[in-house]
C-alpha atoms as a PDB file:
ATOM      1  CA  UNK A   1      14.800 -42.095 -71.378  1.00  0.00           C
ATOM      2  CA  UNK A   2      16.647 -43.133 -74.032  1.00  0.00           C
ATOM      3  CA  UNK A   3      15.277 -46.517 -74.178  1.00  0.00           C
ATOM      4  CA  UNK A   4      11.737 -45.315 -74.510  1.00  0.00           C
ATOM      5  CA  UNK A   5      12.806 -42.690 -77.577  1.00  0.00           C
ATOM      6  CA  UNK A   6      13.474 -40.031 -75.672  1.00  0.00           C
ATOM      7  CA  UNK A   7      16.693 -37.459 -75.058  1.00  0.00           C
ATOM      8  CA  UNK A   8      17.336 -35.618 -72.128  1.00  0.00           C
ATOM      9  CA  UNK A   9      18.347 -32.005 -72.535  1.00  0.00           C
ATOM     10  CA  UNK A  10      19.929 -29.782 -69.728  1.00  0.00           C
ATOM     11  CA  UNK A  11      18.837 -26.544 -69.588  1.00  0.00           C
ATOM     12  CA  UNK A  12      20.674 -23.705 -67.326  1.00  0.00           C
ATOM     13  CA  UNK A  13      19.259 -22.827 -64.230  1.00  0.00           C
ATOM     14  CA  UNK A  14      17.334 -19.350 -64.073  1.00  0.00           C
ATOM     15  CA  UNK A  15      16.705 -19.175 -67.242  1.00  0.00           C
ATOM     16  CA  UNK A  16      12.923 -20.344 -67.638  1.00  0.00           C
ATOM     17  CA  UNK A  17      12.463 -18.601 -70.624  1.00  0.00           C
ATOM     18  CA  UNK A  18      14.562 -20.996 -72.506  1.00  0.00           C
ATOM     19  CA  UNK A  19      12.017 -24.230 -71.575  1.00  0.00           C
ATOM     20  CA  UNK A  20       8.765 -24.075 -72.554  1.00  0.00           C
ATOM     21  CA  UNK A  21       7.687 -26.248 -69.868  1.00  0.00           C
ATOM     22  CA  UNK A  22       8.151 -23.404 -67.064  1.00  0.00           C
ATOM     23  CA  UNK A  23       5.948 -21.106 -69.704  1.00  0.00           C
ATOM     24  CA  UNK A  24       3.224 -23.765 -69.478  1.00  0.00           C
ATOM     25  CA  UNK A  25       3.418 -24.346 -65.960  1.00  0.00           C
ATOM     26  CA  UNK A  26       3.408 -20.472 -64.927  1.00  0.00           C
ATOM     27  CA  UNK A  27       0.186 -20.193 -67.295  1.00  0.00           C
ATOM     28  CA  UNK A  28      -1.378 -22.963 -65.421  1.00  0.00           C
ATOM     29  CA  UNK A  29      -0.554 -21.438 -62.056  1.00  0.00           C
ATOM     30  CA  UNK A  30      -2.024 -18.607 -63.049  1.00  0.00           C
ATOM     31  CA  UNK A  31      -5.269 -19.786 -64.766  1.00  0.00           C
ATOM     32  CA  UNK A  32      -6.242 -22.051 -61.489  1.00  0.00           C
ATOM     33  CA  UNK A  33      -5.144 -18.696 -59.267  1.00  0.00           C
ATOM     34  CA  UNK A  34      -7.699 -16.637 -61.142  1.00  0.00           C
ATOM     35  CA  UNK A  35     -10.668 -19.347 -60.409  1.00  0.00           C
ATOM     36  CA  UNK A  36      -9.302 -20.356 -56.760  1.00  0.00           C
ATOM     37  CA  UNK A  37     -12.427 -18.904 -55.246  1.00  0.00           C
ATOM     38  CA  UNK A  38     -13.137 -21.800 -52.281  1.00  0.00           C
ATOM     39  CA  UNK A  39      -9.081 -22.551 -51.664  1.00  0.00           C
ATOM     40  CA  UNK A  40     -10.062 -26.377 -51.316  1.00  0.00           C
ATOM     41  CA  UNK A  41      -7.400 -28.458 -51.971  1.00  0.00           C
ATOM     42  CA  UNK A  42      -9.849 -30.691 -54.203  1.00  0.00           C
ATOM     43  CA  UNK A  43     -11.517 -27.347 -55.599  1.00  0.00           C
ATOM     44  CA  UNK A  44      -7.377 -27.074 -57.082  1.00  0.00           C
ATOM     45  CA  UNK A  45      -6.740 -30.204 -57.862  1.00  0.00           C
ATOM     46  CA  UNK A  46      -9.970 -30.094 -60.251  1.00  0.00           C
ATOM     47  CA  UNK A  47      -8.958 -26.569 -61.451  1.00  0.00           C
ATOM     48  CA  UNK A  48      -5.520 -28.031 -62.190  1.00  0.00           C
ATOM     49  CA  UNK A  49      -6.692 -31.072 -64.377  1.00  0.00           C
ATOM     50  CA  UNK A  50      -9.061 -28.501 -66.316  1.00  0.00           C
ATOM     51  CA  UNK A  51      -5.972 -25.914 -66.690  1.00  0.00           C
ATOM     52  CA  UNK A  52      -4.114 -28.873 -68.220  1.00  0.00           C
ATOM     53  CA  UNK A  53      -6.777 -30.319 -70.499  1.00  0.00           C
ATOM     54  CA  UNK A  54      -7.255 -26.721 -71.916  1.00  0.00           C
ATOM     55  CA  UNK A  55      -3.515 -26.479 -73.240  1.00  0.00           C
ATOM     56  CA  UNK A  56      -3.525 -27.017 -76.792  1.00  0.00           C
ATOM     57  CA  UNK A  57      -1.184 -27.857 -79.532  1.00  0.00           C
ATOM     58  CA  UNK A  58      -0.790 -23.680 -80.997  1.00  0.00           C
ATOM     59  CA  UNK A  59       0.347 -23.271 -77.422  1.00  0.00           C
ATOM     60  CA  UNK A  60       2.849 -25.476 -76.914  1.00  0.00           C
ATOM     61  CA  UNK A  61       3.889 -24.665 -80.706  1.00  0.00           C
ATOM     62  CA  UNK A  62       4.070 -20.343 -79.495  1.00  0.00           C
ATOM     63  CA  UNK A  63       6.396 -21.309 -76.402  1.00  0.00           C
ATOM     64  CA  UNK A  64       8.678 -23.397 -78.017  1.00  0.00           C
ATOM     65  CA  UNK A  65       8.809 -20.804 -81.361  1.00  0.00           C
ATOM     66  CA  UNK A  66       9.107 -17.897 -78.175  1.00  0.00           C
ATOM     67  CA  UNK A  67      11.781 -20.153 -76.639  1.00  0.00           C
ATOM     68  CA  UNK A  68      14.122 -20.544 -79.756  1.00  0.00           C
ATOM     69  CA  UNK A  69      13.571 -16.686 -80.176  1.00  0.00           C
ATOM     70  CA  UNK A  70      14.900 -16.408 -77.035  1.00  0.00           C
ATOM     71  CA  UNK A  71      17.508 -18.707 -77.401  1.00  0.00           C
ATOM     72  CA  UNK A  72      18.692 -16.718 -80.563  1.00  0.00           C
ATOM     73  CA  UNK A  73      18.740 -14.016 -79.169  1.00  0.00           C
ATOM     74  CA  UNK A  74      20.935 -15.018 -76.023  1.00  0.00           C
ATOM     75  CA  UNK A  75      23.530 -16.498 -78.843  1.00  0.00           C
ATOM     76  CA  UNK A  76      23.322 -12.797 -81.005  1.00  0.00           C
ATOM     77  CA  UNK A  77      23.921 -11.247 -77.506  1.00  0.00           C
ATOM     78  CA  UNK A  78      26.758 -13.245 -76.897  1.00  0.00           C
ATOM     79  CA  UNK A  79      28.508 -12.530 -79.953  1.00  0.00           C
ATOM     80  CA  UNK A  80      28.094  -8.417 -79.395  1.00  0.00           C
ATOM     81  CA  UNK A  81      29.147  -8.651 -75.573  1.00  0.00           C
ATOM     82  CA  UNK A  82      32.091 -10.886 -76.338  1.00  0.00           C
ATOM     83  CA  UNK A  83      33.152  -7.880 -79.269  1.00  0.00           C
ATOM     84  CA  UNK A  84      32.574  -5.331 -76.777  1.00  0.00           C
ATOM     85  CA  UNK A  85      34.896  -6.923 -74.322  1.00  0.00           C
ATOM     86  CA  UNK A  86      37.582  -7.507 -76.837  1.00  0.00           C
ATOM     87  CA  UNK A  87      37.958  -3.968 -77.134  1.00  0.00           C
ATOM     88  CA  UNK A  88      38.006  -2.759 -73.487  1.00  0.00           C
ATOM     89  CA  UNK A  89      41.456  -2.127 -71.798  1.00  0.00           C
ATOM     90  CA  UNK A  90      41.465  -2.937 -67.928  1.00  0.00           C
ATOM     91  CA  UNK A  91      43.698  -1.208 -65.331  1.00  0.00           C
ATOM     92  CA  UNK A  92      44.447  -3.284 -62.584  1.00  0.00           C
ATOM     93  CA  UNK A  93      46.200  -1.754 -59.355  1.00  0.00           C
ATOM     94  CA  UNK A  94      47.898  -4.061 -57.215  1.00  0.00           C
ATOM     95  CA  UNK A  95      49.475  -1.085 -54.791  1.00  0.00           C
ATOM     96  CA  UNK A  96      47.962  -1.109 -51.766  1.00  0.00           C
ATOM     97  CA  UNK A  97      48.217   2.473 -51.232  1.00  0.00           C
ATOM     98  CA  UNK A  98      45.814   3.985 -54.371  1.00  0.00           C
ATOM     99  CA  UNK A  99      47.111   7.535 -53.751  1.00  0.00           C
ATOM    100  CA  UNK A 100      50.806   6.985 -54.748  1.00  0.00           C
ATOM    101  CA  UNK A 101      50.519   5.804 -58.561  1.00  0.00           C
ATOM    102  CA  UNK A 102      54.936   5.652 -58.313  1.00  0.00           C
ATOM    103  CA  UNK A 103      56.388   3.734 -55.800  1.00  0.00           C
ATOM    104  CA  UNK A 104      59.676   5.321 -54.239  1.00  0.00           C
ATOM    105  CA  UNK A 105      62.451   3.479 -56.639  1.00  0.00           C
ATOM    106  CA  UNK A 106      60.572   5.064 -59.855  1.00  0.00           C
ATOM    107  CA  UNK A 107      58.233   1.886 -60.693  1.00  0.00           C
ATOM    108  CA  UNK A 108      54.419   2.191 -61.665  1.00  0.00           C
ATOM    109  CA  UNK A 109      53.079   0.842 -57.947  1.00  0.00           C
ATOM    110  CA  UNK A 110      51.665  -2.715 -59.645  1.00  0.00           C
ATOM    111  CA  UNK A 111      49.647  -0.983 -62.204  1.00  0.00           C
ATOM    112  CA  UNK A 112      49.318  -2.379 -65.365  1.00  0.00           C
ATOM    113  CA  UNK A 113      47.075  -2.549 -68.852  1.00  0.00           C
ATOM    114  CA  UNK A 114      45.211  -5.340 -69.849  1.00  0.00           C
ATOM    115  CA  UNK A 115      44.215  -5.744 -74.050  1.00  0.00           C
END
C-alpha cells in the first residue's frame, strides 16, 4: 500500500460507525434491496454497479465528517467514564461463606476496599 501512496489504518472490530466504508456499503445494500424486484443474480449485480455510480463526493464527505463525530465523541466518553471510575470504591469478598463478614479469630473474612 505504501508503495502506491497509500496507509493502512486499523480500525476496531464492531465498531462500523467509525469507517465510513461500512456506512457506504450498508447504504448500498439497502438501495439495491429496495429495487430487488426479480432476485436475479444479474438483475443485482446491475443494481449494484448503479448503487455505486450514484455515490457522490457530499456523501463520502457526510460519513467521514459523521465518522470523526463519532470518533470524538468515543474519546470525550472515555475521558468521563475513566473520571467516573476513579472515584468508585470496590468491595471485593474473597470468603467463601458471604454470610459471616468476621471469620472466627476476629479478621474481616478477605474483604477489602479498593480506591
Amino acid at each position: 500500500m505504501e508503495e502506491h501512496g497509500h496507509s493502512v489504518l486499523r480500525l476496531p472490530p464492531y465498531h462500523p460507525d467509525l469507517n465510513p466504508l461500512e456506512m457506504i456499503w450498508a447504504d448500498a445494500k439497502q438501495w439495491v434491496a429496495n429495487r430487488n424486484t426479480t432476485f436475479k443474480i444479474a438483475d443485482v449485480m446491475a443494481l449494484c454497479r448503479q448503487s455505486f455510480e450514484e455515490i457522490r463526493v457530499d456523501k463520502w464527505k457526510n460519513v467521514c465528517r459523521h465518522s470523526e463525530k463519532v470518533k470524538s465523541d468515543y474519546f470525550e466518553m472515555e475521558g468521563l467514564v475513566e473520571d467516573a471510575i476513579e472515584r468508585i470504591a470496590f468491595t471485593v469478598n474473597n470468603s467463601s461463606d458471604t454470610n459471616d463478614s468476621e471469620s472466627e479469630d476476629g479478621e474481616d473474612g478477605g474483604i477489602e476496599e479498593l480506591e
